[in-house]
N, C-alpha and C. Protein backbone atom coordinates (compact mmCIF):
# COMPACT_ATOMS: atom_id res chain seq x y z
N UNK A 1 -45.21 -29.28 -6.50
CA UNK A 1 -44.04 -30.09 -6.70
C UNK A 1 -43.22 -29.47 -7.82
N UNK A 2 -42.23 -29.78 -7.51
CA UNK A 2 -41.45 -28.92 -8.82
C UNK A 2 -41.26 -29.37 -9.61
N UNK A 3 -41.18 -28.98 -11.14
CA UNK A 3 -40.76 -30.03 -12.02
C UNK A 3 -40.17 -30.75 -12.57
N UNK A 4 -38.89 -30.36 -11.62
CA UNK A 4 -37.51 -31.31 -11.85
C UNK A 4 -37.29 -32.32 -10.96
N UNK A 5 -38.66 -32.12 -10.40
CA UNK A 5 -38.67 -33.35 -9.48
C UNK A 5 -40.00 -34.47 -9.58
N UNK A 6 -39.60 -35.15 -9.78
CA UNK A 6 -41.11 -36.41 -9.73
C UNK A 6 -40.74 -37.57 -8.20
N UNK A 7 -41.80 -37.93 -7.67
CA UNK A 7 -41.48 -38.77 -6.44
C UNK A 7 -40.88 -40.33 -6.84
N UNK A 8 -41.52 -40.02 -8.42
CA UNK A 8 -41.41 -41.91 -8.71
C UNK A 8 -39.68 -41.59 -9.07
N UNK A 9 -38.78 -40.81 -9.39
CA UNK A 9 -37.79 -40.52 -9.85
C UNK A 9 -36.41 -40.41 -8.31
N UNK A 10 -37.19 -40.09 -7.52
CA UNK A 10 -36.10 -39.46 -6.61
C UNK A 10 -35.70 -40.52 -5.49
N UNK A 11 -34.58 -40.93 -5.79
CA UNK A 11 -33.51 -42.44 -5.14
C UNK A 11 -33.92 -41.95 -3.57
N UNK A 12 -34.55 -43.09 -2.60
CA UNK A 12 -34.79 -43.15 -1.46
C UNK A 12 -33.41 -43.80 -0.99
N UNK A 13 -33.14 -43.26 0.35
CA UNK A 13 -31.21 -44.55 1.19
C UNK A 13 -32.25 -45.57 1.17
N UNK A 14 -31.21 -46.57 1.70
CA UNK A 14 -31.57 -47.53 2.06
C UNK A 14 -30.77 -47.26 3.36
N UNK A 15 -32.05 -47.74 4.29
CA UNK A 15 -31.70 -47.53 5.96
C UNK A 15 -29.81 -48.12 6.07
N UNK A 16 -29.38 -47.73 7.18
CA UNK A 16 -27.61 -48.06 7.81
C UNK A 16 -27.62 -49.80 7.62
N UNK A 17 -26.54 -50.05 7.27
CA UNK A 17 -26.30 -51.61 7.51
C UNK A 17 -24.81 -51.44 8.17
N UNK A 18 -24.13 -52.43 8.94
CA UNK A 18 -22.59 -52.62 9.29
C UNK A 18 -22.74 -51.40 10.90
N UNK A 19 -21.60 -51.14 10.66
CA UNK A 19 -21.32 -49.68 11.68
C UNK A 19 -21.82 -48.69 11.66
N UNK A 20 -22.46 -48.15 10.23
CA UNK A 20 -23.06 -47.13 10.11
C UNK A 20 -24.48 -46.99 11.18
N UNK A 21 -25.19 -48.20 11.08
CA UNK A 21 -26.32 -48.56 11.55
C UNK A 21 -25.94 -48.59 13.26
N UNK A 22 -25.05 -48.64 13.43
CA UNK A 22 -24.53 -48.65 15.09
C UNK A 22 -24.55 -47.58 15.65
N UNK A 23 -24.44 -46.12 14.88
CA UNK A 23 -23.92 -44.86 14.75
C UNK A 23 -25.22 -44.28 15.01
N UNK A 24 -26.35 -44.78 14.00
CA UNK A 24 -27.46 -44.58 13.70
C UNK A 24 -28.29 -44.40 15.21
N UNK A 25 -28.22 -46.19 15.89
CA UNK A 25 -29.12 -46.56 16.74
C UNK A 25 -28.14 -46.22 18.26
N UNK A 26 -27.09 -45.42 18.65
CA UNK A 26 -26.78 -44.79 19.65
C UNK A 26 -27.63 -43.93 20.41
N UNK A 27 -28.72 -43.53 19.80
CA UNK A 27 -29.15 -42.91 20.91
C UNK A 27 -30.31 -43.69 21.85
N UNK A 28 -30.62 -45.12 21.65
CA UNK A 28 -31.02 -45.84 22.17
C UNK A 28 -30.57 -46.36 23.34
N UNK A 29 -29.08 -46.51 23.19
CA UNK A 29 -28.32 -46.54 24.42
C UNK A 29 -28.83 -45.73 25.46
N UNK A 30 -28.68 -44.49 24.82
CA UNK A 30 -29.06 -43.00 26.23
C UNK A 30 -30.39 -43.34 26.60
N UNK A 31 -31.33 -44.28 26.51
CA UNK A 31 -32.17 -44.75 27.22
C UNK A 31 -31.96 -45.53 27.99
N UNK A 32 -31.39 -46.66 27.36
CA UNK A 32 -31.31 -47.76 27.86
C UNK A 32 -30.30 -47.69 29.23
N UNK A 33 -29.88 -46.64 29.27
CA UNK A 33 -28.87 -46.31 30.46
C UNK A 33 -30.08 -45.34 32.05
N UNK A 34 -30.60 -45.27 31.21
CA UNK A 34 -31.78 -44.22 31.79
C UNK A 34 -31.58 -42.66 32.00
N UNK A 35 -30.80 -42.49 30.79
CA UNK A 35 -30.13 -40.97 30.17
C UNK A 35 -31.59 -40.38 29.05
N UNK A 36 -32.76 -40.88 28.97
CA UNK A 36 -33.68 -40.59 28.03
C UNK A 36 -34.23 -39.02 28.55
N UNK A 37 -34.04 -38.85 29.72
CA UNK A 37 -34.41 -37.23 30.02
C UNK A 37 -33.34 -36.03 29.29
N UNK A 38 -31.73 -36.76 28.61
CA UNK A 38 -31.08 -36.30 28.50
C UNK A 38 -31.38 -35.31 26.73
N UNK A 39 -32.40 -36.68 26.10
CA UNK A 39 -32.74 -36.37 24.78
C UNK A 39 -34.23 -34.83 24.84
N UNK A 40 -34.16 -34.84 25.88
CA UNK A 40 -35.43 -33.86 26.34
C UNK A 40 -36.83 -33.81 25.16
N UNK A 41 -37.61 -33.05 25.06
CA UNK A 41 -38.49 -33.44 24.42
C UNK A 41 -38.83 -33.27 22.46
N UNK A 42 -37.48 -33.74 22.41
CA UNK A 42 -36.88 -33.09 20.92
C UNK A 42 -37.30 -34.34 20.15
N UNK A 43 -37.11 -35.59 20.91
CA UNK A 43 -37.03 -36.87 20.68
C UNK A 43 -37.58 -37.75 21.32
N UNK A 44 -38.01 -38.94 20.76
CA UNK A 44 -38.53 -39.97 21.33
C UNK A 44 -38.17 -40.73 21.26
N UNK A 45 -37.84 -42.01 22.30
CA UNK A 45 -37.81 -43.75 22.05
C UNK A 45 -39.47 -44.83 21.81
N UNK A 46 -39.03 -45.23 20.77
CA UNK A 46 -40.18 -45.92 20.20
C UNK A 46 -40.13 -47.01 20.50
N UNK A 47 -40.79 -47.98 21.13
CA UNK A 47 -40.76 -49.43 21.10
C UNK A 47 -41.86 -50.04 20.35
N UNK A 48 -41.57 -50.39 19.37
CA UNK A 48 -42.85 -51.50 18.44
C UNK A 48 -42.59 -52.63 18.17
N UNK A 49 -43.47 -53.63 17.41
CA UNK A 49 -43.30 -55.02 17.74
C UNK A 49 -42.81 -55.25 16.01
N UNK A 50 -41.96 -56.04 15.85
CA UNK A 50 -40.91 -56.72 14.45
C UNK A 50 -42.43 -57.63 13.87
N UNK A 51 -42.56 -56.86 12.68
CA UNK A 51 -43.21 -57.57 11.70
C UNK A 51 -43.51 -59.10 11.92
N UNK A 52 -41.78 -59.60 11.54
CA UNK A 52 -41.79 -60.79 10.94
C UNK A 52 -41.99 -61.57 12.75
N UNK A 53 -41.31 -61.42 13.22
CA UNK A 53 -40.32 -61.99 14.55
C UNK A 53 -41.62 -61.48 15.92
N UNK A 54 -42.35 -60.57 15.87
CA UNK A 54 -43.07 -60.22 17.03
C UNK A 54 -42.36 -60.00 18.07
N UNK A 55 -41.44 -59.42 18.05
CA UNK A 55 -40.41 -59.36 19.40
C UNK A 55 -40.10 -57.31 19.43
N UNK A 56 -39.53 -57.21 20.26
CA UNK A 56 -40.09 -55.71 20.52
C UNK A 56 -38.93 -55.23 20.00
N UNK A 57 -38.79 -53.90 19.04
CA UNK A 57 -38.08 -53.04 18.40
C UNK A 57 -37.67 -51.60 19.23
N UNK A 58 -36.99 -51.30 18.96
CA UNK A 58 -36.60 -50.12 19.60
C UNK A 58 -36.08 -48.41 18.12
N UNK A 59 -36.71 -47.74 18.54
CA UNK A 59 -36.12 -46.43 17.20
C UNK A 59 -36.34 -45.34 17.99
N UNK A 60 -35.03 -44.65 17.80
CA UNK A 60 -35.22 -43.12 18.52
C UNK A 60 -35.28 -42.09 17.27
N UNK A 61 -36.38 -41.03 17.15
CA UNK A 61 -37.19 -40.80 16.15
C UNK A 61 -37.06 -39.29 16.44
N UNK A 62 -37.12 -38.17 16.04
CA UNK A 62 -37.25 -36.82 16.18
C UNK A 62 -38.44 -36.48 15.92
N UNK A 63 -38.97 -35.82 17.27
CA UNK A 63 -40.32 -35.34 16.88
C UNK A 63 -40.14 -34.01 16.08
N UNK A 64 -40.83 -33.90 14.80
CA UNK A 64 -40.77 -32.84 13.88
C UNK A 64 -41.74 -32.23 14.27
N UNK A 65 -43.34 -31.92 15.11
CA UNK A 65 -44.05 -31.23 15.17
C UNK A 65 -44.90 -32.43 16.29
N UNK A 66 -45.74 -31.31 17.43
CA UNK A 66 -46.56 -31.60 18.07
C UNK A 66 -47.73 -31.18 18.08
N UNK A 67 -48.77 -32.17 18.59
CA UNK A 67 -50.16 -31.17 18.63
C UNK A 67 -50.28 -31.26 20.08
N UNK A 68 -50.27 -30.00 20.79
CA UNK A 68 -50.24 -30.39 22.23
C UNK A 68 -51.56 -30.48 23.01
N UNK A 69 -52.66 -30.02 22.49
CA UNK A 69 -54.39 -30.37 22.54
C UNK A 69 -54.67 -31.50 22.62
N UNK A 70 -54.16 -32.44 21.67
CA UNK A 70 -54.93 -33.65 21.00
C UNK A 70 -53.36 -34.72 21.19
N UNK A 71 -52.38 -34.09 22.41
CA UNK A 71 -51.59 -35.30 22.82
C UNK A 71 -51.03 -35.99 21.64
N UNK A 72 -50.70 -35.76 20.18
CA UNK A 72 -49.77 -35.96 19.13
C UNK A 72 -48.28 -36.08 19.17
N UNK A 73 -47.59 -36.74 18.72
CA UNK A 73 -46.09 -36.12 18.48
C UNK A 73 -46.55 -36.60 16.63
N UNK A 74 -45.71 -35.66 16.42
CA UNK A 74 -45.06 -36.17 14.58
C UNK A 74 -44.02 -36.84 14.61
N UNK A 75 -43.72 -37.72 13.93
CA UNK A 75 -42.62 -38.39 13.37
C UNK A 75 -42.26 -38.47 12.19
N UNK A 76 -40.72 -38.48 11.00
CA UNK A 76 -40.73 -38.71 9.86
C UNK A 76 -39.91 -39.98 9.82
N UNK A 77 -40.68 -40.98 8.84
CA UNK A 77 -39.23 -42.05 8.54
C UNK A 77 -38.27 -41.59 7.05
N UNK A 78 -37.17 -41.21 7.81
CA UNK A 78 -36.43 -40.64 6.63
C UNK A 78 -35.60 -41.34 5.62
N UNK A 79 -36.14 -42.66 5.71
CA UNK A 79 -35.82 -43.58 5.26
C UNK A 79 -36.89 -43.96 4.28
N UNK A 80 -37.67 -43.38 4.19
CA UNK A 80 -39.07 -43.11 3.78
C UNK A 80 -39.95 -44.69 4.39
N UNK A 81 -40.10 -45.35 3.09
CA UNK A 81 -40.91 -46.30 3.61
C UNK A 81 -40.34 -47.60 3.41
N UNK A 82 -39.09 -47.65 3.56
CA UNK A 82 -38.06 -48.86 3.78
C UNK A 82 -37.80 -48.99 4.97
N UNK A 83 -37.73 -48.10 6.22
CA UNK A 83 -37.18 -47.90 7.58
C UNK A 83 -37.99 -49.36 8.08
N UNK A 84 -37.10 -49.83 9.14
CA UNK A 84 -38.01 -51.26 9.55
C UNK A 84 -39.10 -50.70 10.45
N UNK A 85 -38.70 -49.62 11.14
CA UNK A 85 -39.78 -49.00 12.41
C UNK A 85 -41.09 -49.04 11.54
N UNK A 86 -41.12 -48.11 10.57
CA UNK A 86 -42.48 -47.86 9.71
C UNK A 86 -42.86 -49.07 9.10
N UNK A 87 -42.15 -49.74 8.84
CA UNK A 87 -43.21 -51.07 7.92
C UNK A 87 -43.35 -51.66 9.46
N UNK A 88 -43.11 -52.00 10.40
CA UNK A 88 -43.83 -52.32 11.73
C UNK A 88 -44.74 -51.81 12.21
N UNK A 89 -45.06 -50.42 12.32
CA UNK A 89 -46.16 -50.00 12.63
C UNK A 89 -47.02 -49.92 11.41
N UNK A 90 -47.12 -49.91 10.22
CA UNK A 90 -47.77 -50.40 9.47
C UNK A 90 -48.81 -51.68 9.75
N UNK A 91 -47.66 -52.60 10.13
CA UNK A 91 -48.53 -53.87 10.69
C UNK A 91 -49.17 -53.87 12.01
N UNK A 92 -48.43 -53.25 12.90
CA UNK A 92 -49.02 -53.61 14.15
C UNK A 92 -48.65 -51.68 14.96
N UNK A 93 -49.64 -51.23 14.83
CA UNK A 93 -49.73 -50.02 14.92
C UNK A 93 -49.64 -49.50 17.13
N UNK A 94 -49.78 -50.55 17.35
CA UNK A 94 -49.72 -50.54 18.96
C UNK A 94 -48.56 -50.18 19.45
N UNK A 95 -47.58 -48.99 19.73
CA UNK A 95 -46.61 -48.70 20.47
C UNK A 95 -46.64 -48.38 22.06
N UNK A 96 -44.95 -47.96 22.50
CA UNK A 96 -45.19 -47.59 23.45
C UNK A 96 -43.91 -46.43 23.47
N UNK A 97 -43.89 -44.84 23.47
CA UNK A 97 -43.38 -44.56 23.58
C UNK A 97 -42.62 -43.92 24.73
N UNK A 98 -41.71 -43.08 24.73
CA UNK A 98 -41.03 -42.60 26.12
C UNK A 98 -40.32 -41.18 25.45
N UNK A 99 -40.85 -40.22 26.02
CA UNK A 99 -40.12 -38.62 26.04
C UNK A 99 -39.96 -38.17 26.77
N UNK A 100 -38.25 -37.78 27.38
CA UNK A 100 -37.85 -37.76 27.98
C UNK A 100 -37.96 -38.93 29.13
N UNK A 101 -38.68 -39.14 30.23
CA UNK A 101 -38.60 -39.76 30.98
C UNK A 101 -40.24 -40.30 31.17
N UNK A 102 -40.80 -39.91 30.20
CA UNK A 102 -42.28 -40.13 30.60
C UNK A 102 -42.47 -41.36 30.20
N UNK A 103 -43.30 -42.29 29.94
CA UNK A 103 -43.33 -43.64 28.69
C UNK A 103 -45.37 -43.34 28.84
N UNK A 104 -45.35 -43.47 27.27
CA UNK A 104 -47.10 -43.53 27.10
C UNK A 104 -47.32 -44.43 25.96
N UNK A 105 -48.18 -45.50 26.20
CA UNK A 105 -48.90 -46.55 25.18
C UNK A 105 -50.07 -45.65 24.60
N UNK A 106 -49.34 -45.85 23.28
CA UNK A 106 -49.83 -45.20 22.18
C UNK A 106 -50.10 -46.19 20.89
N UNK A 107 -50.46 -45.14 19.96
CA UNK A 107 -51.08 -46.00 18.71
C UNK A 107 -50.23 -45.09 17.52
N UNK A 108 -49.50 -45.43 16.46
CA UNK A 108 -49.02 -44.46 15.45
C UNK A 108 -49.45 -44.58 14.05
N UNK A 109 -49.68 -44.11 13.11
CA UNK A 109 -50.14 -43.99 12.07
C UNK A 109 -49.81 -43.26 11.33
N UNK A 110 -49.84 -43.37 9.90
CA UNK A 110 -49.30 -42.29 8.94
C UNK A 110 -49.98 -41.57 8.81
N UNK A 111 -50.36 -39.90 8.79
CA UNK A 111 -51.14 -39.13 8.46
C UNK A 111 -51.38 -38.96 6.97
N UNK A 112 -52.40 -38.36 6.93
CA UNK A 112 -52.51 -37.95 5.08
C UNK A 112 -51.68 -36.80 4.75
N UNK A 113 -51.90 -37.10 3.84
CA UNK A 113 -50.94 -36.54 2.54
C UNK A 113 -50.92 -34.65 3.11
N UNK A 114 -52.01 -34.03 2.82
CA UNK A 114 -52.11 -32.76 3.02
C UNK A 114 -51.84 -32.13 4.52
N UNK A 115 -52.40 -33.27 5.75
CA UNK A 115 -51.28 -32.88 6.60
C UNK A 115 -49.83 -33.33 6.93
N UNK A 116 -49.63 -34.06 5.91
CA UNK A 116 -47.88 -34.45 6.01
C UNK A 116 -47.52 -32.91 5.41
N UNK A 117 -47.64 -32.65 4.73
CA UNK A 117 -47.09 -31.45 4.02
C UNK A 117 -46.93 -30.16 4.52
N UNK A 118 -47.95 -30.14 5.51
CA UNK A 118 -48.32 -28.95 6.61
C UNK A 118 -47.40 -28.85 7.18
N UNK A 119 -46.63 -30.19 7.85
CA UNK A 119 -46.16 -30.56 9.22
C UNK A 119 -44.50 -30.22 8.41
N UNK A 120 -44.33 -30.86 7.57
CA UNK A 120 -42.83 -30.92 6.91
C UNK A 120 -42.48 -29.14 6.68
N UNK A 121 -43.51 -28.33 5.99
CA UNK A 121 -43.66 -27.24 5.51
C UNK A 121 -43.42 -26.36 7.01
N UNK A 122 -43.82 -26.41 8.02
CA UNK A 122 -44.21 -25.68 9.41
C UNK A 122 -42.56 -26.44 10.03
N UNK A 123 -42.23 -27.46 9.69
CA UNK A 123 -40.80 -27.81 10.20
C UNK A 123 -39.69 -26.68 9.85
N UNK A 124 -39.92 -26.89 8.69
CA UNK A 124 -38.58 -26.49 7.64
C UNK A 124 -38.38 -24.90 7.44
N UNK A 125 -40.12 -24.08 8.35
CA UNK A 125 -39.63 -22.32 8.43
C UNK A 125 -39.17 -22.37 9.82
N UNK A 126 -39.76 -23.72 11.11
CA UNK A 126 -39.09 -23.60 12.57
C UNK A 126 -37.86 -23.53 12.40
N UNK A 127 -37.05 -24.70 11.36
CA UNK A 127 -35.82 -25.23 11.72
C UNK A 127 -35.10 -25.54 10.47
N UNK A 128 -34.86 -24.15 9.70
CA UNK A 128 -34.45 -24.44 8.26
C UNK A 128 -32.94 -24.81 8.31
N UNK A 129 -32.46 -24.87 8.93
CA UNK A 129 -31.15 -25.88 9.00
C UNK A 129 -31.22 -27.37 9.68
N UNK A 130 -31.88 -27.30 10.32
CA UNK A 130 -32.23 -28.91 10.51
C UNK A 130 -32.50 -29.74 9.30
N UNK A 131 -33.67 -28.91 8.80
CA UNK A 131 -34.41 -30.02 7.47
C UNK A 131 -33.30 -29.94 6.85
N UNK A 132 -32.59 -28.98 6.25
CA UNK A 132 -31.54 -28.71 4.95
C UNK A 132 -30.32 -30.27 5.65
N UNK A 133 -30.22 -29.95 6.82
CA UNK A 133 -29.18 -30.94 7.17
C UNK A 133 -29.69 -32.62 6.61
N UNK A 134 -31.07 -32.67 7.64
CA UNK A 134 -31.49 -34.21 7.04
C UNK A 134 -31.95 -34.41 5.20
N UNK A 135 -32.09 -33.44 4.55
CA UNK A 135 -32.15 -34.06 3.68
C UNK A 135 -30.58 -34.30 2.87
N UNK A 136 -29.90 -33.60 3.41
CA UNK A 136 -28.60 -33.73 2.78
C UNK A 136 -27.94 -35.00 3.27
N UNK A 137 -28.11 -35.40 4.59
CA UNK A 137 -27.67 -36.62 4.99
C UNK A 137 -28.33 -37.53 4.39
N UNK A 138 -29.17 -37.71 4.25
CA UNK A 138 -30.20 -38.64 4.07
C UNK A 138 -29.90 -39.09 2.35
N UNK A 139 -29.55 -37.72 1.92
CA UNK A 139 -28.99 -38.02 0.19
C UNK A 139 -30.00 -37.79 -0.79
N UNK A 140 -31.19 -37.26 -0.27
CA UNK A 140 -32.66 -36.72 -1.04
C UNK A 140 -31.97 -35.86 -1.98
N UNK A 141 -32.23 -35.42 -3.46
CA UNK A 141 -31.63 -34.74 -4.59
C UNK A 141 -32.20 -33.59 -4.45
N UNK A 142 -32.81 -32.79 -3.64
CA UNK A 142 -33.65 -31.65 -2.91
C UNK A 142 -32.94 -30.55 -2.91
N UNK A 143 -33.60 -29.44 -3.09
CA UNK A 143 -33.03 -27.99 -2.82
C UNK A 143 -33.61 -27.34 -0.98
N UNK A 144 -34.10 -26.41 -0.96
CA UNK A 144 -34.83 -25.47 0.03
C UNK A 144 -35.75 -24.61 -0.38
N UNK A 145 -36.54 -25.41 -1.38
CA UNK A 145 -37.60 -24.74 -1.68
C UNK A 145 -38.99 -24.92 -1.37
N UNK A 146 -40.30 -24.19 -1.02
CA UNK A 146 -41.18 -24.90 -0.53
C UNK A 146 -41.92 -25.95 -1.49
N UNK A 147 -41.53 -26.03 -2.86
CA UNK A 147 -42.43 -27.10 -3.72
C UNK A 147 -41.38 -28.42 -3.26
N UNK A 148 -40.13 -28.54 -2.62
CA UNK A 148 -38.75 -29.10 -2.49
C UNK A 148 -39.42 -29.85 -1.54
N UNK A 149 -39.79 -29.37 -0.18
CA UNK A 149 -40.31 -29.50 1.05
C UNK A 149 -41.33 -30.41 0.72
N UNK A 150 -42.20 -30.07 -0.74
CA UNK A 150 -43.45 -31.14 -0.41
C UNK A 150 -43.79 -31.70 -1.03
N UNK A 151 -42.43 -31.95 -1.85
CA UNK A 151 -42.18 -33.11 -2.90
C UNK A 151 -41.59 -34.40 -1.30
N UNK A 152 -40.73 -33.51 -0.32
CA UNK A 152 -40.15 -34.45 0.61
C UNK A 152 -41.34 -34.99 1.30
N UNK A 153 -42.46 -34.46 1.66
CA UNK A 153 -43.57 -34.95 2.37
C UNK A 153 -44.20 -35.87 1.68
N UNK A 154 -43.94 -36.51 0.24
CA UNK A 154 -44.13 -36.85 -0.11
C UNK A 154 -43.73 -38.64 -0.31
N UNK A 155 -42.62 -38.51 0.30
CA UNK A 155 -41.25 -39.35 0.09
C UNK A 155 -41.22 -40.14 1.60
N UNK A 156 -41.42 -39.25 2.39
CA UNK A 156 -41.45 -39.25 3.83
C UNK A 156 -42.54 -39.47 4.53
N UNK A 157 -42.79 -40.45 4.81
CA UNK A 157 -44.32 -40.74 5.56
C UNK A 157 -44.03 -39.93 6.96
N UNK A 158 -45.03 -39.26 7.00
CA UNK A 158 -45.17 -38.75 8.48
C UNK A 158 -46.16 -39.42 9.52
N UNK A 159 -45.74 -39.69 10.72
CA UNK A 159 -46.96 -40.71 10.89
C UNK A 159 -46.84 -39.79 12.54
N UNK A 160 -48.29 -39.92 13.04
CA UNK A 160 -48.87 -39.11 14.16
C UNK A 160 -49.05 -40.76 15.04
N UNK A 161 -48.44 -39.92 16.36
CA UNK A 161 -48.69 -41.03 17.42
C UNK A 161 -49.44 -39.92 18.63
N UNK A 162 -50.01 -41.06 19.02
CA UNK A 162 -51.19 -40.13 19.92
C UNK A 162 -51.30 -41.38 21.41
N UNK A 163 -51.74 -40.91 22.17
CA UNK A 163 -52.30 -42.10 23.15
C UNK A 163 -53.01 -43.22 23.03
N UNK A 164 -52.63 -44.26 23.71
CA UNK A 164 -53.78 -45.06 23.48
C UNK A 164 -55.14 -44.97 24.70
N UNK A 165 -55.21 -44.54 25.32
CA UNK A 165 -55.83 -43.91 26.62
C UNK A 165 -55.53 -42.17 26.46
N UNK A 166 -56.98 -41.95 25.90
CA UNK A 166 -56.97 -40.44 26.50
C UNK A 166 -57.08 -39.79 27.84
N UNK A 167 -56.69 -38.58 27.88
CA UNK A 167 -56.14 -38.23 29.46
C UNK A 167 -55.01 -38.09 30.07
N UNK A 168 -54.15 -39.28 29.41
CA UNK A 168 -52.85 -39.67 29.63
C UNK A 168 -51.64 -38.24 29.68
């Protein structure tokens, strides 16, 4: 970690509220239209169940890394751990997702620490303008450095969704 950076120090967003948040959750539409083959396998639609309310949620999520053996996608909440998706699966870890056109009942979870860091680190040499983009949107005080990267893995829960039925 670098030393101009501490995790307890570095201002997390606070997820979209108003229009912004409309902007945000558009690509939910392209499902809901049955355009989800259109997001190809870059991305996922998440359906999980609302904390408070038990009623079903919807988040379209970028898979940052797969394990294609062990049927994984990665996910980051870049919202860190304010995003409503993640404090939902926190509670009720039972999803059901859909990539591209497929849909699989799954289970998601935050991974540990040392493979969050792997996964963020293995992102950011695939797709070093992607990450540079989300952390700049996102408003993280971050450079492009690899202690930068895993100060962000830090910030950023990464959470692994896998099947709930192997085979699948």
């Amino acid at each position: 970690m670098s030393p101009s950076h501490s995790t307890t120090d570095i201002y997390t967003p606070d997820p979209p509220r108003g229009w912004k948040r409309l902007l945000w959750r558009a690509p939910i539409w392209l499902y809901r239209l049955g355009l989800g083959g259109l997001m190809g396998n870059h991305f996922l639609l998440m359906t999980h169940t609302g904390r408070s309310s038990g009623l079903p949620r919807l988040a379209v999520l970028e898979i940052v890394d797969r394990d294609v053996e062990n049927q994984i996608y990665y996910v980051v909440s870049g919202f860190g751990k304010k995003a409503d998706w993640y404090r939902n699966i926190l509670k009720n870890p039972d999803v059901t997702i859909q990539v591209g056109r497929k849909k699989i009942a799954a289970i998601a979870e935050q991974v540990p620490l040392e493979t969050a860091v792997k996964i963020i680190l293995d992102y950011a040499y695939r797709h070093p303008k992607a990450i540079k983009n989300l952390i700049q949107i996102m408003g993280y005080p971050l450079g492009d450095t690899d202690e930068d990267y895993q100060t962000f893995a830090q910030i950023v829960p990464v959470v692994g969704i896998k099947p709930r039925y192997q085979g699948v």
